[in-house]
Protein backbone atom coordinates (compact mmCIF):
# COMPACT_ATOMS: atom_id res chain seq x y z
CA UNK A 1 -42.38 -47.54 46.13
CA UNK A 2 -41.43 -50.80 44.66
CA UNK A 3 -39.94 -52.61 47.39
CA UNK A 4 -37.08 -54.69 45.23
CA UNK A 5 -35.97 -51.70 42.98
CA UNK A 6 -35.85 -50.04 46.56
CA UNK A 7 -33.76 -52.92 47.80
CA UNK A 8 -31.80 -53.33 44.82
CA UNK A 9 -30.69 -49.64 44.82
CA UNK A 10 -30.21 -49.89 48.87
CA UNK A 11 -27.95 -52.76 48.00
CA UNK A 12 -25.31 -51.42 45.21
CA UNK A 13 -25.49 -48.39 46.95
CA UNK A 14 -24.15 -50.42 50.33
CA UNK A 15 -21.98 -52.77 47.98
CA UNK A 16 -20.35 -49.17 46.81
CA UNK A 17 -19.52 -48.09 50.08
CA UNK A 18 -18.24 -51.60 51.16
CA UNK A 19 -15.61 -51.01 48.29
CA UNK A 20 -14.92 -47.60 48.77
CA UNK A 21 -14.05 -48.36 52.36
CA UNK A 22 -11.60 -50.64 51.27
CA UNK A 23 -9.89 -48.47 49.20
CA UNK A 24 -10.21 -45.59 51.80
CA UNK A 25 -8.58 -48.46 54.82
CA UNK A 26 -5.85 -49.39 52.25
CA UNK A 27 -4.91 -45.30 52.05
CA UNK A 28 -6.10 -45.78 47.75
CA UNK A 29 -7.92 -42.86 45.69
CA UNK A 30 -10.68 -43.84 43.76
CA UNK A 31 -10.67 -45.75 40.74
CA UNK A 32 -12.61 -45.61 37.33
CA UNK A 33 -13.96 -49.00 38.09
CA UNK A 34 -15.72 -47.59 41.30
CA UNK A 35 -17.03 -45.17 39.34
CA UNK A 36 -18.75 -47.06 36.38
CA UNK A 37 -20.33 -48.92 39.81
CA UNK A 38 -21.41 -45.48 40.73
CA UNK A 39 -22.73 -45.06 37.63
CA UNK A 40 -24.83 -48.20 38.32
CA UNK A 41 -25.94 -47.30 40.75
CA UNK A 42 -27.02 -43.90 39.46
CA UNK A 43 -28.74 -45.35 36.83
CA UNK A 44 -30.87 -47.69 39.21
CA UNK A 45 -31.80 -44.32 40.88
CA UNK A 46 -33.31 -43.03 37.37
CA UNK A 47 -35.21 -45.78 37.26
CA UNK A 48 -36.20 -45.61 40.32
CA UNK A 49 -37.41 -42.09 39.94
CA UNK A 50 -39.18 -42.69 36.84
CA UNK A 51 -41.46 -45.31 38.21
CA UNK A 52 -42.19 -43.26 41.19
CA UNK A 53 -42.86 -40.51 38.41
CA UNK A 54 -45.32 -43.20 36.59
CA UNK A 55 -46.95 -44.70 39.61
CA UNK A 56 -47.70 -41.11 41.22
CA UNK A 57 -49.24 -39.78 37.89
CA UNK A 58 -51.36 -43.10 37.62
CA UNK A 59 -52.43 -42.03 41.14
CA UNK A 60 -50.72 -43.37 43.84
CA UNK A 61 -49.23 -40.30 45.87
CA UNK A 62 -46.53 -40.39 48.66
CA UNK A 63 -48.08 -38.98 51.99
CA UNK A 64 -45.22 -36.52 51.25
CA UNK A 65 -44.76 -35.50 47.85
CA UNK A 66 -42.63 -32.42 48.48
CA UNK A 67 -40.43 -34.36 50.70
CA UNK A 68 -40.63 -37.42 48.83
CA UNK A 69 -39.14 -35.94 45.93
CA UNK A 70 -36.53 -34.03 47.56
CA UNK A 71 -35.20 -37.12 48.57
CA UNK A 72 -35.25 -38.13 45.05
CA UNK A 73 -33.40 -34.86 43.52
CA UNK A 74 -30.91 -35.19 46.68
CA UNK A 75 -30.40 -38.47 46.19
CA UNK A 76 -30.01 -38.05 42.06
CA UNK A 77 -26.97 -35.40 43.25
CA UNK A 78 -25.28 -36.86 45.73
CA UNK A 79 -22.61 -39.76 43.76
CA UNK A 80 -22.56 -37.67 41.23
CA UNK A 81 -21.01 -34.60 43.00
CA UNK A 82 -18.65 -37.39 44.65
CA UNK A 83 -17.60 -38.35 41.16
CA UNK A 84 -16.43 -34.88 40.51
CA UNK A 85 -14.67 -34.57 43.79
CA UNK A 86 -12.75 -38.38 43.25
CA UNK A 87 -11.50 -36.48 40.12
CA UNK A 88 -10.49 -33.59 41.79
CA UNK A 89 -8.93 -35.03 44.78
CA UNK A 90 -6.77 -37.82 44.05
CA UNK A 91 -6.18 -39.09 47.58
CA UNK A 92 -7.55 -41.50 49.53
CA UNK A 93 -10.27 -38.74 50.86
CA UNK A 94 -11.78 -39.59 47.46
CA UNK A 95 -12.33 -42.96 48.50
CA UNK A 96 -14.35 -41.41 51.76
CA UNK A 97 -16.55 -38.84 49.95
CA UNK A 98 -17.65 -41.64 47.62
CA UNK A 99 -18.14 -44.02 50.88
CA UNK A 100 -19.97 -41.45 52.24
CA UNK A 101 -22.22 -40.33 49.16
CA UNK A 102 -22.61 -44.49 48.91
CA UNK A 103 -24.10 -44.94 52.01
CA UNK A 104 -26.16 -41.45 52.70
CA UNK A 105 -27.75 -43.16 49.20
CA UNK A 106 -28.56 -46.64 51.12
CA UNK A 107 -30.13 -44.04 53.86
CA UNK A 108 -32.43 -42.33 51.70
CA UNK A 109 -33.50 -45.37 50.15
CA UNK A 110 -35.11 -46.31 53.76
CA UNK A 111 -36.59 -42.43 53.99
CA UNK A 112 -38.42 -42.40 50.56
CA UNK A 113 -40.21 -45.84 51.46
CA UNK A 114 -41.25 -44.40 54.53
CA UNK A 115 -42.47 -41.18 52.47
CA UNK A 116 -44.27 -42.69 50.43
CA UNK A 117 -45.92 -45.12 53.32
CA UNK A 118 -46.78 -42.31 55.73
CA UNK A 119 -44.24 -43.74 58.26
């Protein structure tokens, strides 16, 4: 992995939560604005997969592909799905499944480096 796309990703993806939590203390549903970050964020995620894609077909493999990209897929799902759930809950329980979806993002940011380091 590229250790600053890693940390940039592992960075909106905290900077998300930080601001969903704030809406979630203040009792405030989610706002479009949060979600263009998500989007962001989501994007940075592409690109992150795509040079993973590049570097692993260039020949350098994660110790664990399978898992490796799992992460990637599950990672590639997760603020999405909150998305649809802000829209369909319009309650401040929005603001926690995106908080929640922000930061199990920032996690898996930590487990594919150590995937693809043999940690």
């Amino acid at each position: 992995m590229t250790p600053p796309l890693l940390y940039a990703v592992a960075a909106a993806a905290l900077a998300l939560a930080a601001w969903a939590l704030v809406f979630a203390v203040r009792d405030r549903a989610v706002v479009l604005r949060q979600l263009w970050g998500a989007a962001v964020v989501e994007g940075l995620m592409v690109v992150q997969a795509v040079v993973a894609g590049v570097r692993q077909a260039t020949g350098t493999v994660p110790d664990e592909p399978v898992v490796f990209w799992g992460y990637v897929v599950t990672q590639l799902v997760l603020l999405p799905a909150a998305a649809l759930w802000a829209f369909a809950e319009r309650t401040r329980w929005s603001s926690v499944v995106l908080l929640i979806a922000a930061v199990a993002v920032a996690f898996l940011q930590l487990r594919l480096d150590q995937t693809w380091a043999g940690a």
